[in-house]
N, C-alpha and C. Protein backbone atom coordinates (compact mmCIF):
# COMPACT_ATOMS: atom_id res chain seq x y z
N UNK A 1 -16.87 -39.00 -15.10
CA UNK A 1 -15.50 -39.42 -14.93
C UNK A 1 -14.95 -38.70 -13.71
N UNK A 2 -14.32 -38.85 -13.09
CA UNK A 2 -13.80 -38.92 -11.57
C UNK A 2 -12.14 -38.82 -11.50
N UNK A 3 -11.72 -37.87 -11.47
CA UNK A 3 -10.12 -37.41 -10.89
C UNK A 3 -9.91 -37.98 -9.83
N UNK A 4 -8.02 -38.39 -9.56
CA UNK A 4 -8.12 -38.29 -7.93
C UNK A 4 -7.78 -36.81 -7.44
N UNK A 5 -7.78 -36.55 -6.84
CA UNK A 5 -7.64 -35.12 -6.20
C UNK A 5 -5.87 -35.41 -5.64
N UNK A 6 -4.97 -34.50 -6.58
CA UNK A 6 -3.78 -34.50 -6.41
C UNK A 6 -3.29 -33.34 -5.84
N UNK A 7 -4.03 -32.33 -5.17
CA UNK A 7 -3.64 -31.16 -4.64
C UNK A 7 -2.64 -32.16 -3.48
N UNK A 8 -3.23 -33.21 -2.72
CA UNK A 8 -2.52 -33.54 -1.19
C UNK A 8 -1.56 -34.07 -1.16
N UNK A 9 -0.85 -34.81 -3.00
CA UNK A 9 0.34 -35.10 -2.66
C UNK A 9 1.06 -34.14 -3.39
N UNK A 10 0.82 -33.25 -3.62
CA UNK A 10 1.94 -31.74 -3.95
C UNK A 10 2.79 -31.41 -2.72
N UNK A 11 3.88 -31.11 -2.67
CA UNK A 11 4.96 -30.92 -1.90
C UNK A 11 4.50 -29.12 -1.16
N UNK A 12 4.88 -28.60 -0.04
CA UNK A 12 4.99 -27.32 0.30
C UNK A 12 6.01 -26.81 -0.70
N UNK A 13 6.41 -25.36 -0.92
CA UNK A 13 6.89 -24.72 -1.60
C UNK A 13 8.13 -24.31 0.29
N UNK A 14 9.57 -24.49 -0.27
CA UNK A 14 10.69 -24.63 0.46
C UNK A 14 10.70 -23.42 0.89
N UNK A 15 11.03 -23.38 2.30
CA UNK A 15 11.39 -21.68 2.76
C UNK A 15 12.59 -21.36 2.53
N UNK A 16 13.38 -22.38 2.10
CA UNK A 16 14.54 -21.96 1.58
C UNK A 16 14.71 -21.25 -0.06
N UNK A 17 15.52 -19.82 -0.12
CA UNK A 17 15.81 -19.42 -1.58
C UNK A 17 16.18 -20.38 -2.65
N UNK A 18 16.95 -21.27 -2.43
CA UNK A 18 17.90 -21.97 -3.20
C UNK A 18 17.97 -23.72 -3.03
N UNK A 19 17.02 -24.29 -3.29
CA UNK A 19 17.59 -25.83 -2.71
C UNK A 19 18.95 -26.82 -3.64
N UNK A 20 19.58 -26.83 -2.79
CA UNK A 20 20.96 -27.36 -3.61
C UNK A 20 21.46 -29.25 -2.96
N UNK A 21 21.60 -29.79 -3.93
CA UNK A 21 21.68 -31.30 -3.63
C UNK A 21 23.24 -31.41 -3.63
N UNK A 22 24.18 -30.59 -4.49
CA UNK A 22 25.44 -30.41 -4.64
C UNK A 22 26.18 -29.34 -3.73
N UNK A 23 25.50 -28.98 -2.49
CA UNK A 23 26.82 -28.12 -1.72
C UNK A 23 27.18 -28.88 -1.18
N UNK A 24 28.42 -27.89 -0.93
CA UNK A 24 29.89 -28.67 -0.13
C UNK A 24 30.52 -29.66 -1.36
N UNK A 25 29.85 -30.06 -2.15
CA UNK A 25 30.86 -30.85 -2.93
C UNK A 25 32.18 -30.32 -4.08
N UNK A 26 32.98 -31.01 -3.89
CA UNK A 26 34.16 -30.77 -5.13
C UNK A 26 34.01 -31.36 -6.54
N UNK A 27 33.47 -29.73 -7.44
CA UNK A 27 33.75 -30.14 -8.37
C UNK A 27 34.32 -30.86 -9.00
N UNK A 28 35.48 -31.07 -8.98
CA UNK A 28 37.20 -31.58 -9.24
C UNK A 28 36.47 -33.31 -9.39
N UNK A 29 36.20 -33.83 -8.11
CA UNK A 29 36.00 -35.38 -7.96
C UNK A 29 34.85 -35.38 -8.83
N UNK A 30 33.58 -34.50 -8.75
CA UNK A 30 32.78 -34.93 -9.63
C UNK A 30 33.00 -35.10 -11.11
N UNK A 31 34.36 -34.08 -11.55
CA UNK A 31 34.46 -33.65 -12.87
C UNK A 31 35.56 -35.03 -13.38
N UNK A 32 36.36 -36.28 -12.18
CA UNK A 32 36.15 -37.09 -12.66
C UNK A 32 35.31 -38.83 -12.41
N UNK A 33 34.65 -38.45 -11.88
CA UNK A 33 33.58 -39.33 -11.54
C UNK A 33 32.80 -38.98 -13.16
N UNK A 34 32.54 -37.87 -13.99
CA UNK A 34 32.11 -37.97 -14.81
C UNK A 34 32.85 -38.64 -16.61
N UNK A 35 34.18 -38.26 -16.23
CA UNK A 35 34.78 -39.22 -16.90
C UNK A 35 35.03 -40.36 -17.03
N UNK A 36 34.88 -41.49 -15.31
CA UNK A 36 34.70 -42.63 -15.22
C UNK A 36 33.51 -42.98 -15.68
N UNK A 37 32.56 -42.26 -15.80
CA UNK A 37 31.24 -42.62 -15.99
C UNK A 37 30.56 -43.03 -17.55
N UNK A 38 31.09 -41.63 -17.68
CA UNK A 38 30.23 -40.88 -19.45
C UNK A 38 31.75 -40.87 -20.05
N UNK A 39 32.86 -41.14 -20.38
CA UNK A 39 34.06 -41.07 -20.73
C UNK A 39 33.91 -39.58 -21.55
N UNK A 40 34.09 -40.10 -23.29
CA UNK A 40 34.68 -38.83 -23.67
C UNK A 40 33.33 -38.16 -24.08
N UNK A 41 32.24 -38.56 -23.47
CA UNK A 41 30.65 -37.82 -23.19
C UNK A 41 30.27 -36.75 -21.82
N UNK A 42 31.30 -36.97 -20.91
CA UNK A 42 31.36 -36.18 -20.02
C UNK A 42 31.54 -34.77 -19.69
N UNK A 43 31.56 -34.46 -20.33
CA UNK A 43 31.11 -32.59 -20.65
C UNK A 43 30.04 -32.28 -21.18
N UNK A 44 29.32 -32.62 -22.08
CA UNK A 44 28.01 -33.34 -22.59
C UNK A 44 27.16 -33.28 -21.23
N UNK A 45 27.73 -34.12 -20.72
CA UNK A 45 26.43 -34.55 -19.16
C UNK A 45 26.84 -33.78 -18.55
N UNK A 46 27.55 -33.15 -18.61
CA UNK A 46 27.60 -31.92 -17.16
C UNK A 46 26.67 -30.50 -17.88
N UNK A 47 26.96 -30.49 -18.58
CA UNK A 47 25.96 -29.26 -19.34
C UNK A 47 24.95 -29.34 -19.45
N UNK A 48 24.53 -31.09 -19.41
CA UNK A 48 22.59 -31.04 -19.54
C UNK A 48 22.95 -30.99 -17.60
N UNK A 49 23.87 -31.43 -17.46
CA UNK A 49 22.48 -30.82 -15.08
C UNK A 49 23.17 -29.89 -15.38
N UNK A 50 23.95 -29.02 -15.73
CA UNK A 50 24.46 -28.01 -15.47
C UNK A 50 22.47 -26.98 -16.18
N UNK A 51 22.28 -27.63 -16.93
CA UNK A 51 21.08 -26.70 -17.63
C UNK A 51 19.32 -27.35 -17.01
N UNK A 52 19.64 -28.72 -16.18
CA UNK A 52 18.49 -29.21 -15.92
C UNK A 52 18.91 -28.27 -14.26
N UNK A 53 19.64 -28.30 -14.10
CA UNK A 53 19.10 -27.83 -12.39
C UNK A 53 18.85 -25.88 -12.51
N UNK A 54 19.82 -25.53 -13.63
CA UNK A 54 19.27 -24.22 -13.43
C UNK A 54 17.48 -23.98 -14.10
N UNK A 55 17.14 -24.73 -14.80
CA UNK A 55 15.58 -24.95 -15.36
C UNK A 55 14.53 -25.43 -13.87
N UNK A 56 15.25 -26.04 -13.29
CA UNK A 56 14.85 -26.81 -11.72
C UNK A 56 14.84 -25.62 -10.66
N UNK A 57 15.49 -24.39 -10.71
CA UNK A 57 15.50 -23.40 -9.87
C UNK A 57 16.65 -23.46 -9.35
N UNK A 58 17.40 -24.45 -9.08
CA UNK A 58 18.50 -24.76 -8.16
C UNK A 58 19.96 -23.95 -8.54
N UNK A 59 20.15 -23.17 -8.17
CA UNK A 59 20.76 -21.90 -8.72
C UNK A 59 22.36 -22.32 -8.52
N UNK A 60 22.56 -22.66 -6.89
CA UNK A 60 24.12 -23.40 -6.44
C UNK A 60 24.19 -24.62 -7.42
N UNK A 61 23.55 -25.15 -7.74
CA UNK A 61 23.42 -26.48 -8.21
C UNK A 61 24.13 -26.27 -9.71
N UNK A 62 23.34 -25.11 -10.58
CA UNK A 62 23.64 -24.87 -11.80
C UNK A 62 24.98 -24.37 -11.88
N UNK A 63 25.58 -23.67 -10.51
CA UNK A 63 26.63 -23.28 -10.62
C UNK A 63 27.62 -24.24 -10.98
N UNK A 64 27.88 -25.40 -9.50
CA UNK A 64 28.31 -26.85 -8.91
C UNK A 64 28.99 -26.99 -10.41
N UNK A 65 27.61 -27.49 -11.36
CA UNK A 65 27.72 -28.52 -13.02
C UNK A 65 28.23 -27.17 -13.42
N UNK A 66 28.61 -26.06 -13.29
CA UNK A 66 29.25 -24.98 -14.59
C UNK A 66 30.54 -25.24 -14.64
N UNK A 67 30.43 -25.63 -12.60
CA UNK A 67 32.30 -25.43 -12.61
C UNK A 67 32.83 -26.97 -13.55
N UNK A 68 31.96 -28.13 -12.98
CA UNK A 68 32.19 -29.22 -13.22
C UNK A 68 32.84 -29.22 -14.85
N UNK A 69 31.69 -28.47 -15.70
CA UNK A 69 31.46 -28.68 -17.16
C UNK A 69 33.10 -27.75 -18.06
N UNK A 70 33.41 -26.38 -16.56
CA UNK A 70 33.89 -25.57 -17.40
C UNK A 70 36.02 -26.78 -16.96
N UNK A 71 36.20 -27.48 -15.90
CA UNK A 71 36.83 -28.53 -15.56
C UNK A 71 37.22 -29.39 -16.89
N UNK A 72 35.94 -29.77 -16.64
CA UNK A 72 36.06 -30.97 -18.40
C UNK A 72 36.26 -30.31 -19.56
N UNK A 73 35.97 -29.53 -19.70
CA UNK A 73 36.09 -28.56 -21.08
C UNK A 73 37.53 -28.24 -21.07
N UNK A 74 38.12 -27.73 -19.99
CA UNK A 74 39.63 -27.20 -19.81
C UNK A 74 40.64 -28.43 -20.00
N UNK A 75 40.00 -29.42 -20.04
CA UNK A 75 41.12 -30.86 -19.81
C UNK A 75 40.78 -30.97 -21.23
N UNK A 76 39.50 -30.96 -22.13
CA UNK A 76 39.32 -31.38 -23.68
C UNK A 76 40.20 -30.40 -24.74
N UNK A 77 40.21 -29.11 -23.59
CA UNK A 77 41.10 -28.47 -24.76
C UNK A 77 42.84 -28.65 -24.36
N UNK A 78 42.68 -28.75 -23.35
CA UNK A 78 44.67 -29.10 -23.71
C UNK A 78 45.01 -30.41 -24.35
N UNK A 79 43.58 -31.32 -24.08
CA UNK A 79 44.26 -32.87 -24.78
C UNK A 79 43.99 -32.18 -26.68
N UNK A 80 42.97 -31.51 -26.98
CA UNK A 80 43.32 -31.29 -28.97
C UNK A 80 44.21 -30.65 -28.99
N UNK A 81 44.41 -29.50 -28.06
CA UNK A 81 45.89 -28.67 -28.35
C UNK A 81 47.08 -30.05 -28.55
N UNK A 82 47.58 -30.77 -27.45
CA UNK A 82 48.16 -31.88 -27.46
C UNK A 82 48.71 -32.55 -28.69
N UNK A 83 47.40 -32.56 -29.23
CA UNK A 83 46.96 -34.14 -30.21
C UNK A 83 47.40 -33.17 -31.24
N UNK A 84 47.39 -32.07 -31.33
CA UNK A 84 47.72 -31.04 -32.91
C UNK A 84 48.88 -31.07 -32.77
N UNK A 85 49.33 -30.62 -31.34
CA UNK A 85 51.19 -30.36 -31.66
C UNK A 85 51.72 -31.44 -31.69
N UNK A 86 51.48 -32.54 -31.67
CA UNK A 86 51.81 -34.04 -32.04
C UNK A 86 52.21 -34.13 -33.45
N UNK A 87 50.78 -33.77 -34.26
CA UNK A 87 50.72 -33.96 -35.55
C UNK A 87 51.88 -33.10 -35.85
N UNK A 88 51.75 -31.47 -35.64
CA UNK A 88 52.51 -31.06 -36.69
C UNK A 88 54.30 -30.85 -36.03
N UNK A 89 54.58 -31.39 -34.92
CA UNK A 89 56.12 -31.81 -34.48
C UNK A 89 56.78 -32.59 -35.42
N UNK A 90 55.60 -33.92 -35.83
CA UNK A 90 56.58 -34.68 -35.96
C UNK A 90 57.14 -36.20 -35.76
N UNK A 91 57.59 -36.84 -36.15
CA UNK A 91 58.38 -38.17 -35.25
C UNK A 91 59.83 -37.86 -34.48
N UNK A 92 60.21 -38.63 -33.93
CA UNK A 92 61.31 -38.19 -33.70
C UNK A 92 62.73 -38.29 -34.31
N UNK A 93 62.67 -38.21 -35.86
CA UNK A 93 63.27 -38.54 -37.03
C UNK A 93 63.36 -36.77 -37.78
N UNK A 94 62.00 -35.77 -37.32
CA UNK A 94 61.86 -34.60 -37.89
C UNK A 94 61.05 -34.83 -38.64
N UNK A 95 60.84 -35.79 -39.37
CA UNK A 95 59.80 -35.99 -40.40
C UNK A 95 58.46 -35.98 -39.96
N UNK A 96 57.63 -35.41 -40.57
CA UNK A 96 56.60 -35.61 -40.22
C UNK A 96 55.73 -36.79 -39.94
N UNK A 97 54.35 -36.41 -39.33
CA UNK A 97 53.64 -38.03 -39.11
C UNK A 97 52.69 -38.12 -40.64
């Protein structure tokens, strides 16, 4: 039985420390490009690249998805804070909902 010999399409190893596909970009737009995307799954997907690029080596990269993930996370918790002080305010009668 007969291999092909895959040493020649292996890539060189980068002289660069860090290869990053996400510099220069703004978190912010990505963090909602991921809500247009993945709606209320979008923190979810930022935490798997946030965890696939640091597993990938890509160190800026893992950062990029932390800020992205820690963005979406900060917007999920003021909307339950929100949604609680809703509940226990009220209607606008005093009575409760």
């Amino acid at each position: 039985m007969t291999f092909a010999d895959t040493s020649k399409y292996r890539q060189a190893p980068s002289s660069d420390d860090d290869i990053s596909i996400w510099c220069g970009k703004d978190p912010a737009v990505a963090a909602l490009a991921a809500k247009a995307v993945y709606g209320p799954e979008a923190t979810l997907a930022a935490a798997w690249c946030a965890l696939g690029a640091k597993v990938d080596g890509r160190a800026a990269d893992s950062h990029f998805w932390f800020e992205v993930f820690c963005l979406l996370s900060a917007g999920e918790t003021k909307a339950r804070a929100f949604r609680a002080a809703q509940r226990g305010f009220g209607n606008a009668e005093g009575k409760p909902n």
